[in-house]
C-alpha atoms as a PDB file:
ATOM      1  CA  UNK A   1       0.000   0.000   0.000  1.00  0.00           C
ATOM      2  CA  UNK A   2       1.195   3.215  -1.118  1.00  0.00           C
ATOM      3  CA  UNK A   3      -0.344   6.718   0.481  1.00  0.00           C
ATOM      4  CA  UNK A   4       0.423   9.482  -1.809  1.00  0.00           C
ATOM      5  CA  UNK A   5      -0.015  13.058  -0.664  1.00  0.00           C
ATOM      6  CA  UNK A   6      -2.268  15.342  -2.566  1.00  0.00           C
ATOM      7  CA  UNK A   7      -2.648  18.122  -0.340  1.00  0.00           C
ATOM      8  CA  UNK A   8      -0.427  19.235   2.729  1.00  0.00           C
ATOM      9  CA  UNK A   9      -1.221  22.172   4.886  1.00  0.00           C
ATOM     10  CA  UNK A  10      -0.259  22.544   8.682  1.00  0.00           C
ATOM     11  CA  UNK A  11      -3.862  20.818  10.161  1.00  0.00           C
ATOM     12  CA  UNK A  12      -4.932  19.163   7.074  1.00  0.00           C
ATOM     13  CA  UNK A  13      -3.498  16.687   4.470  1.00  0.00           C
ATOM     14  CA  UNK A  14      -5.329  14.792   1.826  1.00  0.00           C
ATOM     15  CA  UNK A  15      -3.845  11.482   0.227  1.00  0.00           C
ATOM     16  CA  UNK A  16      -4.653   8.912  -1.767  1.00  0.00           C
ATOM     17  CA  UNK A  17      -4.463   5.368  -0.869  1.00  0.00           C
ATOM     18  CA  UNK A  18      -3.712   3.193  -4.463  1.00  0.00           C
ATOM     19  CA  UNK A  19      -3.881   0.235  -2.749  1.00  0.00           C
ATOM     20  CA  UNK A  20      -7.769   0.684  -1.540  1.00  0.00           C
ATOM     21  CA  UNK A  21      -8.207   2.963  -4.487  1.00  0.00           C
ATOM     22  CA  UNK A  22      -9.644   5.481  -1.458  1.00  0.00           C
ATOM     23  CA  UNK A  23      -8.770   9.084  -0.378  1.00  0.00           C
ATOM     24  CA  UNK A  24      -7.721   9.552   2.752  1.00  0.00           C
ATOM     25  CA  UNK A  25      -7.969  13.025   4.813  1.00  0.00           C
ATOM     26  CA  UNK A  26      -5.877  13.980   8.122  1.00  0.00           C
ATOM     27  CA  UNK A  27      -7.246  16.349   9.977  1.00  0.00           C
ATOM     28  CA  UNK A  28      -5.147  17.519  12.981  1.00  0.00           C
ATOM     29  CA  UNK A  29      -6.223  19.896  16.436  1.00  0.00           C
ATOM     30  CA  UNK A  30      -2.872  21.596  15.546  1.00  0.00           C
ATOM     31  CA  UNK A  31      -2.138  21.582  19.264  1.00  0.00           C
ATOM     32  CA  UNK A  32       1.161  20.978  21.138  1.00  0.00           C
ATOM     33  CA  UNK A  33       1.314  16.922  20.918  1.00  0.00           C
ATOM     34  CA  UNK A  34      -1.619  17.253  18.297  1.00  0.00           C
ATOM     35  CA  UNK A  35      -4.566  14.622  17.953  1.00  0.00           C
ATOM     36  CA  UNK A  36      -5.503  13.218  14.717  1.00  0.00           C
ATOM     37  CA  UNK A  37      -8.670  12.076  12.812  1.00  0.00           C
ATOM     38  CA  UNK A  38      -8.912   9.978   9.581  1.00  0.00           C
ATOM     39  CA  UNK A  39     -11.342   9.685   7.620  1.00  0.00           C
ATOM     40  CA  UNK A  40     -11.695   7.006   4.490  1.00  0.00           C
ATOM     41  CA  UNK A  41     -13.688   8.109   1.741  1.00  0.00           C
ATOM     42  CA  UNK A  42     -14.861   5.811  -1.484  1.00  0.00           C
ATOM     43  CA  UNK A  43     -15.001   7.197  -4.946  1.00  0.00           C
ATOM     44  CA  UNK A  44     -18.984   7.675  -4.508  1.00  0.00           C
ATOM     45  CA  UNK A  45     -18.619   9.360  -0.806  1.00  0.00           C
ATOM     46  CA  UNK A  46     -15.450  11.920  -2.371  1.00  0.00           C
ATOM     47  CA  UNK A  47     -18.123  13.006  -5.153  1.00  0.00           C
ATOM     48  CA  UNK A  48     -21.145  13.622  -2.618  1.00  0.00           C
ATOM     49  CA  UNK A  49     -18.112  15.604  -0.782  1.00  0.00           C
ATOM     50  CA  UNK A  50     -16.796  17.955  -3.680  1.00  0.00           C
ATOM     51  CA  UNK A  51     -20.430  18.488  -4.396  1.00  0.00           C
ATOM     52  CA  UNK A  52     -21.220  19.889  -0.612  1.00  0.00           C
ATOM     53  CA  UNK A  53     -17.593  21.609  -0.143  1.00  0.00           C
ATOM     54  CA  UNK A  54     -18.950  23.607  -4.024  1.00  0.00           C
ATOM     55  CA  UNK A  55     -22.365  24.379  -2.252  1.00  0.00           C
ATOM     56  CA  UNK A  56     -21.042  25.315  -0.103  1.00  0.00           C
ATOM     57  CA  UNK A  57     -17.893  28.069  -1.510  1.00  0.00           C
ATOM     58  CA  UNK A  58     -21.455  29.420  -3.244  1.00  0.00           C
ATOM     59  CA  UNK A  59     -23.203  29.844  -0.295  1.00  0.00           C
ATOM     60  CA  UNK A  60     -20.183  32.153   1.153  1.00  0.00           C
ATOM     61  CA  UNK A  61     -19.580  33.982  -2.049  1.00  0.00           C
END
């Protein structure tokens, strides 16, 4: 399994997982000894995603 990073910013990093053909996203609390989350998405769950995160960037536009 190979996790390729896509996206790297201090509490967030998005990479893809070739192995599970999934995307993976890191978020972080960004705090001293910081805690992590992961979340797995499918193809089908990272389209109903783009499709809310573009809703939304028109909602605060």
């Amino acid at each position: 399994m190979a996790w390729i990073t896509m996206l790297h910013r201090e509490q967030l990093s998005v990479k893809l997982d070739d192995k599970d053909e999934a995307a993976l996203l890191e978020v972080n609390d960004g705090g001293i000894a910081p805690s992590y989350v992961t979340v797995r998405l499918s193809e089908h769950e990272i389209d109903e995603l783009i499709e809310a995160l573009q809703r939304i960037k028109q909602a605060i536009l």
